[in-house]
Protein backbone atom coordinates (compact mmCIF):
# COMPACT_ATOMS: atom_id res chain seq x y z
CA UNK A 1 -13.61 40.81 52.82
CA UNK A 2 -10.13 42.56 53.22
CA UNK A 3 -8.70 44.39 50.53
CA UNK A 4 -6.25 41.69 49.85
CA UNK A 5 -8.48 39.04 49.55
CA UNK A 6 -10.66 40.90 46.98
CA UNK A 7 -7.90 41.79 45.10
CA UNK A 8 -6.80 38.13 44.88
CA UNK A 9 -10.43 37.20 44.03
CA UNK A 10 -10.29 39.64 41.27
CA UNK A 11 -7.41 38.57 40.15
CA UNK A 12 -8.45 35.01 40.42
CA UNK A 13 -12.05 35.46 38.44
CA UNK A 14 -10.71 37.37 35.81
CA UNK A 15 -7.99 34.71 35.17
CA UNK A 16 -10.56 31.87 35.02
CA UNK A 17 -13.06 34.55 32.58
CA UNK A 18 -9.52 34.60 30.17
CA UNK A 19 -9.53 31.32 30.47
CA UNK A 20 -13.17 30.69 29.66
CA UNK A 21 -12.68 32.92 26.65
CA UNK A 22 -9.73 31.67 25.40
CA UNK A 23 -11.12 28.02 25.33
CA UNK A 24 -12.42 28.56 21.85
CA UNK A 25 -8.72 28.41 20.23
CA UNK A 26 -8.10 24.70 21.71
CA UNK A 27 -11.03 23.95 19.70
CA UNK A 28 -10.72 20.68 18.54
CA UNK A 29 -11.22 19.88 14.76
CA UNK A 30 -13.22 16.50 13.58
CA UNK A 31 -11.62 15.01 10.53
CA UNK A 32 -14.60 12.83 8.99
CA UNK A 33 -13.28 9.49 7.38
CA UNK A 34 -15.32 7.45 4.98
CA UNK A 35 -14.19 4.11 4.03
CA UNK A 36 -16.07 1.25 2.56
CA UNK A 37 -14.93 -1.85 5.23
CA UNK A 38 -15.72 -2.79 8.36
CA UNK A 39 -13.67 -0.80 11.12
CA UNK A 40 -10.64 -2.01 12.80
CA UNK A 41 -9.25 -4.59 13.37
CA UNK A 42 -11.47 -6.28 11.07
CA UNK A 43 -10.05 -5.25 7.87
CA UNK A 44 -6.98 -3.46 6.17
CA UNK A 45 -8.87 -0.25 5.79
CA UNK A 46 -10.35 0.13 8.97
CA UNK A 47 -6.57 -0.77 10.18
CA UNK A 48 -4.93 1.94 8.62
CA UNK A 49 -7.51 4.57 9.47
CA UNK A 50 -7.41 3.83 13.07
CA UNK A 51 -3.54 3.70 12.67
CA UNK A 52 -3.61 6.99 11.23
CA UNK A 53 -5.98 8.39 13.84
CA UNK A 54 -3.34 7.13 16.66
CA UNK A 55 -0.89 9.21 15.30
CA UNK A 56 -2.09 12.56 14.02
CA UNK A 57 -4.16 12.94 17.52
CA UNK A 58 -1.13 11.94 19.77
CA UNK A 59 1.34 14.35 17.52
CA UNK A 60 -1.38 17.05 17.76
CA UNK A 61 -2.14 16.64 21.35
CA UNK A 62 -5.59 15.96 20.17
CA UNK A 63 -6.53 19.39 18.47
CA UNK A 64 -7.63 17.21 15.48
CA UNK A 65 -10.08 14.13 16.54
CA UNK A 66 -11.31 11.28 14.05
CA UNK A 67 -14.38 10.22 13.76
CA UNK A 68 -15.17 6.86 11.57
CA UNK A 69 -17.48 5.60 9.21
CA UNK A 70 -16.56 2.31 8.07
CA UNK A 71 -18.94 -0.39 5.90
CA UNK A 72 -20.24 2.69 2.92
CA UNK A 73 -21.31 4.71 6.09
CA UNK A 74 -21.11 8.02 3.99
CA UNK A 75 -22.10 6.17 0.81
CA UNK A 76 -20.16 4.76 -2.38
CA UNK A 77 -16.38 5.36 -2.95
CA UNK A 78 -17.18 7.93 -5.81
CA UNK A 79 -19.62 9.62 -3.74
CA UNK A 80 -17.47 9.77 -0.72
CA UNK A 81 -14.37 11.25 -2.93
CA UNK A 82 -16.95 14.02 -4.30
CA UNK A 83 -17.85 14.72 -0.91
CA UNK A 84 -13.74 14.80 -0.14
CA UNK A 85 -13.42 17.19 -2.75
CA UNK A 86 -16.36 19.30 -2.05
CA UNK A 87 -15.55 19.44 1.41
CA UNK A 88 -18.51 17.86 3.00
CA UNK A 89 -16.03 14.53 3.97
CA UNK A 90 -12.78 15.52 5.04
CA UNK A 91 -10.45 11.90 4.42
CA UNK A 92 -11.06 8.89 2.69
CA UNK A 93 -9.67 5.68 2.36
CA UNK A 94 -10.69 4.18 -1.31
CA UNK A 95 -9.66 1.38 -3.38
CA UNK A 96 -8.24 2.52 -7.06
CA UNK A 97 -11.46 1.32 -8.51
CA UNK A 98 -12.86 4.77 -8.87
CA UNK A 99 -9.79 6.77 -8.83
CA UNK A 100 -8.88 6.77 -12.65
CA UNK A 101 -12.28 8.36 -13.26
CA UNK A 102 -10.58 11.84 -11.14
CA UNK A 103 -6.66 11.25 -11.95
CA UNK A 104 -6.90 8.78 -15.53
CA UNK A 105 -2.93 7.89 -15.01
CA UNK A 106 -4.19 5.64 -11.95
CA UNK A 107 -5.56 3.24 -14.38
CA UNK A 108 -1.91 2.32 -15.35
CA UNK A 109 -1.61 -0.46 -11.97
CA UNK A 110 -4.86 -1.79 -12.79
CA UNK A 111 -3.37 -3.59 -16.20
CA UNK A 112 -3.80 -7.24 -15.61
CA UNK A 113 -0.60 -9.04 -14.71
CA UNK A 114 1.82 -6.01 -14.68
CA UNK A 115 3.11 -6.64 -11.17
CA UNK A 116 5.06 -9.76 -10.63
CA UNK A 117 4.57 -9.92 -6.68
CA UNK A 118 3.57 -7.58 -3.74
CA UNK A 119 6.84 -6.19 -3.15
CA UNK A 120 7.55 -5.33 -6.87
CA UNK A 121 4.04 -3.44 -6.91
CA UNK A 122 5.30 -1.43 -3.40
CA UNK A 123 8.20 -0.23 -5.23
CA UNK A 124 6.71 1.69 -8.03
CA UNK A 125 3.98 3.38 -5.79
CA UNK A 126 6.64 4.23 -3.51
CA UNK A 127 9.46 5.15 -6.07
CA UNK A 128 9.15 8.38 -8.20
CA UNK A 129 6.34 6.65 -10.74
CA UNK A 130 3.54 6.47 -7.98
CA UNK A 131 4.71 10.16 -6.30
CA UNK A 132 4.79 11.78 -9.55
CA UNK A 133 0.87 10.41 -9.90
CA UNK A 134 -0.20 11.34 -6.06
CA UNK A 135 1.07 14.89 -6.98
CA UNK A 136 -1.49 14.76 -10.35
CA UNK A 137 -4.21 14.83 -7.49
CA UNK A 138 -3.90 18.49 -6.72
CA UNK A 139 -5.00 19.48 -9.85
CA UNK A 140 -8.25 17.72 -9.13
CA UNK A 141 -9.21 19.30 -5.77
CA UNK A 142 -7.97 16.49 -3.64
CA UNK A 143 -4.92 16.21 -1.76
CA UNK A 144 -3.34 12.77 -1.86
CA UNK A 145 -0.85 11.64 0.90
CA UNK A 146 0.22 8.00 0.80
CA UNK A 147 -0.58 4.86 -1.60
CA UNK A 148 -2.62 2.43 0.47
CA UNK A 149 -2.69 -1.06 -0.44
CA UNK A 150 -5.45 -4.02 -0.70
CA UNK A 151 -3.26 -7.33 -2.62
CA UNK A 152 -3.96 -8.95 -5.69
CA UNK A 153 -7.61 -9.68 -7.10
CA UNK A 154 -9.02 -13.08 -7.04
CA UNK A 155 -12.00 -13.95 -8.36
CA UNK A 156 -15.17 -15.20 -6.22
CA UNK A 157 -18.61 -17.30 -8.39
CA UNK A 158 -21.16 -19.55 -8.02
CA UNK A 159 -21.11 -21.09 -11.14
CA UNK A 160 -17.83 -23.23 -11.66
CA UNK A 161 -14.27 -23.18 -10.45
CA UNK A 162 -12.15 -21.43 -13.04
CA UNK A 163 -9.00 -22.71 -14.88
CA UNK A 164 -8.77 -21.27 -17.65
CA UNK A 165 -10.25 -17.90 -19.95
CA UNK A 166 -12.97 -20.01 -21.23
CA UNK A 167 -14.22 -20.70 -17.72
CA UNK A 168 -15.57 -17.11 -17.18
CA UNK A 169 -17.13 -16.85 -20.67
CA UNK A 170 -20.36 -15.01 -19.95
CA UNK A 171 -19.88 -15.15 -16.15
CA UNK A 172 -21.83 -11.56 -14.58
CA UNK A 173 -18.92 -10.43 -12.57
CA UNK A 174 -19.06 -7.42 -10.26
CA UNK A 175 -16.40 -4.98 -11.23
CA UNK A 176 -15.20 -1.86 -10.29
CA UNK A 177 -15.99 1.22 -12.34
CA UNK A 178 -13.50 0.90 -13.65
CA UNK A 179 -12.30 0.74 -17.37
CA UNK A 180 -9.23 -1.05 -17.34
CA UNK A 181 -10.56 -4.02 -15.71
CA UNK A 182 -13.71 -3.47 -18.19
CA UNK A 183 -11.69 -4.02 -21.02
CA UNK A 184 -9.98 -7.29 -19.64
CA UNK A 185 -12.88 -8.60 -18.82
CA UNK A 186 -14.98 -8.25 -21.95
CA UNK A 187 -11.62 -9.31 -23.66
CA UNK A 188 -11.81 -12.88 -21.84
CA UNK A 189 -15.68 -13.31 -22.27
CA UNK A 190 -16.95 -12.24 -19.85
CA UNK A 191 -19.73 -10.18 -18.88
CA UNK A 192 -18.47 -7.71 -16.39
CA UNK A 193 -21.29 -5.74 -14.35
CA UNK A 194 -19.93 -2.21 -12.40
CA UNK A 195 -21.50 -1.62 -9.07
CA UNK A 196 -21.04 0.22 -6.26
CA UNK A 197 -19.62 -1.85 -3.79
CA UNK A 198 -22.57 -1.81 -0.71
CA UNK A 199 -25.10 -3.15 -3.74
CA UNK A 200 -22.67 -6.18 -4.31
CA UNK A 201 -23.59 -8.70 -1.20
CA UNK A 202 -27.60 -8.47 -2.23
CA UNK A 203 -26.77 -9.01 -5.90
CA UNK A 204 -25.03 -12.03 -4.96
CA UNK A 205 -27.62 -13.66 -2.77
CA UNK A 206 -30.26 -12.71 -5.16
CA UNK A 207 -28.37 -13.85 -8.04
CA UNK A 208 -28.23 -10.75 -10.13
CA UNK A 209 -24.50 -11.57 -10.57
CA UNK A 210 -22.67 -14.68 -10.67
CA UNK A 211 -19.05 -13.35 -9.02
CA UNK A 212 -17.06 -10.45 -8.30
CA UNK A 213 -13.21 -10.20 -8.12
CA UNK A 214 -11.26 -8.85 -5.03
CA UNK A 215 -8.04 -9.29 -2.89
CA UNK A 216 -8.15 -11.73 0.06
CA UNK A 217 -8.40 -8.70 2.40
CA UNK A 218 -12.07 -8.11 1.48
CA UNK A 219 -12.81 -11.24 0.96
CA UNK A 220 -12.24 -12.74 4.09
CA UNK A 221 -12.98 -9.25 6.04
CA UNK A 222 -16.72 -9.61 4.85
CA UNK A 223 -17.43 -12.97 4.66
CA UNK A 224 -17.92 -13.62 0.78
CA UNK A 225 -17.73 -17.45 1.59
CA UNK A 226 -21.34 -16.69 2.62
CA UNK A 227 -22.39 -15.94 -0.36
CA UNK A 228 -19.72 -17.57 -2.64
CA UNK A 229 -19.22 -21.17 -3.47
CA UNK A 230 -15.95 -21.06 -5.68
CA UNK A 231 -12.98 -19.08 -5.24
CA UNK A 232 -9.87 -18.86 -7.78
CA UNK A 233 -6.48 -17.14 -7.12
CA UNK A 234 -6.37 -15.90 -10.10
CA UNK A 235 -3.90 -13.06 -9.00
CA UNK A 236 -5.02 -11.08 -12.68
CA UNK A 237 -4.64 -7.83 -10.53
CA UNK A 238 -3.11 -6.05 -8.08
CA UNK A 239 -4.94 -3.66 -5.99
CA UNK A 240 -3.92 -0.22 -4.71
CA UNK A 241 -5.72 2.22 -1.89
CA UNK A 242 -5.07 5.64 -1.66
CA UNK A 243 -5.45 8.11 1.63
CA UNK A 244 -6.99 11.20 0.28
CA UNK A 245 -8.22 14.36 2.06
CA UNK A 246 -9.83 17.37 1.71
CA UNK A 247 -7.72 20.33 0.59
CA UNK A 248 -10.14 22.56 2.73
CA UNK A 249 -8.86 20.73 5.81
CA UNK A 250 -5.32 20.81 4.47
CA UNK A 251 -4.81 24.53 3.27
CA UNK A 252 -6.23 25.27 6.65
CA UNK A 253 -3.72 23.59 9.09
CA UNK A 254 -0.38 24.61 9.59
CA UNK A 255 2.55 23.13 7.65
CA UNK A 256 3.48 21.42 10.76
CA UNK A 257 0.41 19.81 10.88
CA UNK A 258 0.58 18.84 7.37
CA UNK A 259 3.58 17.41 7.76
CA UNK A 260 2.03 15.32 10.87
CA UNK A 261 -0.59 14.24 8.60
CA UNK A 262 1.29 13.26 5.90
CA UNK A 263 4.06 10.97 7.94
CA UNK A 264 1.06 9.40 9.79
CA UNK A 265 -0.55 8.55 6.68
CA UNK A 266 2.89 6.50 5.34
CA UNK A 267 3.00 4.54 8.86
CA UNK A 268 -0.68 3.85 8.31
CA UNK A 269 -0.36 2.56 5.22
CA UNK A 270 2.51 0.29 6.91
CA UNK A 271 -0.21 -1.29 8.75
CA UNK A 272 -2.07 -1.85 6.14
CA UNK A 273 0.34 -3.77 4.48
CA UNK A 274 0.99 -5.61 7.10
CA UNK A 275 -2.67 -6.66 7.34
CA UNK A 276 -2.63 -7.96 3.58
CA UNK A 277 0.34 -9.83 4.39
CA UNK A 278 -1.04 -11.63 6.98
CA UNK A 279 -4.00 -12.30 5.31
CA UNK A 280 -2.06 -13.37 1.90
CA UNK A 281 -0.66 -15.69 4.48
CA UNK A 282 -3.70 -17.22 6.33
CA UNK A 283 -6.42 -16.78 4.64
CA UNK A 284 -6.61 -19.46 1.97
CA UNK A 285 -6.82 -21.83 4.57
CA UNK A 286 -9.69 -19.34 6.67
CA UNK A 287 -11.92 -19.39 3.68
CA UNK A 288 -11.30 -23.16 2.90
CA UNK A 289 -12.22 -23.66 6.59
CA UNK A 290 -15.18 -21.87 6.31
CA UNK A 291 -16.31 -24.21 3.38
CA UNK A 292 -15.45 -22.65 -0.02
CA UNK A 293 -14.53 -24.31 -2.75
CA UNK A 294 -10.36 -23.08 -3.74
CA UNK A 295 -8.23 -23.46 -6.47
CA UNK A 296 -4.72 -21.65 -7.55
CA UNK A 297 -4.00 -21.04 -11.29
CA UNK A 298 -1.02 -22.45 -11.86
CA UNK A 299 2.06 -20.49 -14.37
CA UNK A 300 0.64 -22.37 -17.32
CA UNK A 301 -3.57 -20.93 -16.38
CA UNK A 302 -2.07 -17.22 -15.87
CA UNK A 303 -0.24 -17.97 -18.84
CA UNK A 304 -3.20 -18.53 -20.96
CA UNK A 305 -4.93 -15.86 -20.08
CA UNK A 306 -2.17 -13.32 -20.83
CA UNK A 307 -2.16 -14.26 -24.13
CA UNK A 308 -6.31 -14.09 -24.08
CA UNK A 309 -5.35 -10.99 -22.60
CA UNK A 310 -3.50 -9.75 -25.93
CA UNK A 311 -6.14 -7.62 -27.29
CA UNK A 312 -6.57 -5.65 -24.40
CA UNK A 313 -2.94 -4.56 -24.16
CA UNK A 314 -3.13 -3.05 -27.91
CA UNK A 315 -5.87 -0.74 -25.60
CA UNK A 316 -4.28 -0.02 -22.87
CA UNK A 317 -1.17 1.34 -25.30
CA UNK A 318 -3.19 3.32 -26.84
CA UNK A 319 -4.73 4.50 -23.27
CA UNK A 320 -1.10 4.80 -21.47
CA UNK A 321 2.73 5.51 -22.76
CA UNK A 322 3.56 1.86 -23.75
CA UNK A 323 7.32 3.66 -22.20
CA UNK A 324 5.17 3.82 -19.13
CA UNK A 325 4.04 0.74 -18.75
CA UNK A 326 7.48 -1.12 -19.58
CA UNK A 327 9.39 1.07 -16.72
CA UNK A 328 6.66 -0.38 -13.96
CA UNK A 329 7.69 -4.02 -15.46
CA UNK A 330 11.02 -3.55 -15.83
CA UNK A 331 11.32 -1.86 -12.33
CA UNK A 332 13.71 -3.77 -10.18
């Protein structure tokens, strides 16, 4: 070999050996997401965490790579936000149904009949009421980006179609953990039953409970109509997400990558929207194809039970500024 060449060869191997060292710095970091639907495209969560996963590993030339696990795959919403906080999950999509129990102020949307339509209920989250209460998050170990969205609840049995407050009395409902929607239940007669939402489908079929409550976009996405006979759009109410994740993942990244995150997040949650509007849109008739049993309340039913309703209001002032709670219905 000529002097040259070995040189060259030198050269050569110790540029690949830099190389081969140096890999460890592209390292690529997984972001764990826990969600409690079925993956995309078959429903508004999995949507908007594949959405979100689109954009943050495009705009980080892939040093940041998801990895999913829809349908409870990490376990409950509670447990998965414990595990967000703790570090062991690093992003979650969740409902608001165990949210007030880490940031109480979240429990303000989930008054009954407080939003008069979708696009009321996207103003507030987005407008300085539902920033001010992301920002509350930090104080809790959890770094909140973006308000997600599910629709309005509607209410799912097997016992009777529902017209009225005294159609529910003593009906086992699935809830949320959630107090807010405790209250109105137990107000109308009811007897409302928490669980964690991958018990709910074997309750059903086994009869534990008679019903649970839920947007469209979960009912539809996991086929309640298989275990649900009656189904009323009751529209009592209206049902936020959140994208959370972990502030061990977040102090770590640059604030460039932050940033990346964060603006994702808000597209994603675009998507998501979009989802529940298409679903508000098409799937009354999906579920009436697929053989349940649908009725709307009409002004005069939602008006009845808003007065039934009465009692728990004189709670939830006492729970949230009644100021508060005016602004979000007088919000334009």
């Amino acid at each position: 070999m000529t002097l040259q060449r070995s040189i060259l060869f030198g050269a050569l191997s110790g540029a690949l050996s830099g190389a081969l060292l140096a890999t460890p710095l592209l390292a690529q970091t997984e972001i764990k997401i826990g969600y409690a639907l079925a993956a995309a495209p078959d429903s508004h969560y999995g949507v908007a965490a594949a959405r979100w996963q689109e954009l943050v590993e495009e705009r980080t030339d892939g040093r940041y790579v998801f990895r999913h696990f829809p349908s409870s795959g990490l376990g409950g919403e509670r447990e998965v936000i414990e595990g967000v906080q703790l570090g062991t999950v690093e992003a979650t999509i969740v409902s608001s149904g165990t949210l007030a129990n880490f940031v109480p102020e979240t429990g303000v949307f989930d008054i009954p009949f407080l939003f008069r339509d979708l696009g009321h209920a996207r103003r507030v989250l987005d407008g300085p009421i539902g920033q001010d209460i992301l920002e509350k998050f930090d104080d809790e170990g959890l770094v909140a980006l973006a308000w997600g969205e599910q629709g309005f609840r509607h209410i799912t049995n097997n016992r009777n179609q529902i017209g009225g407050p005294e159609d529910i009395s003593g009906m086992r409902l699935r809830t949320m953990e959630n107090p807010i929607h405790l209250t109105a239940f137990q107000t109308l007669g009811a007897a409302p039953t928490p669980m964690a939402w991958p018990e709910v489908i074997g309750a059903l079929q086994q009869g534990t409970i008679d019903g649970q409550e839920n947007p469209l976009s979960v009912i539809v996405s996991v086929n309640l109509n298989d275990v649900q006979e009656y189904l009323t759009i009751s529209g009592h109410v209206y049902s936020p997400a959140m994208i959370l994740i972990s502030p061990m993942v977040w102090d770590a990244m640059s604030e460039e990558d932050q940033q990346i995150f964060r603006e994702a997040a808000v597209e994603a949650v675009a998507a998501m929207r979009g989802f529940v509007d298409d679903v508000e849109e098409s799937g009354l008739e999906t579920l009436r194809e697929r053989g349940m049993d649908v009725a709307v309340l009409s002004a005069e039913d939602r008006a009845a039970f808003q007065e039934a309703l009465a009692p728990a209001y004189e709670q939830y002032y006492e729970t949230y500024d009644q100021s508060l709670i005016e602004a979000i219905i007088a919000t334009e």
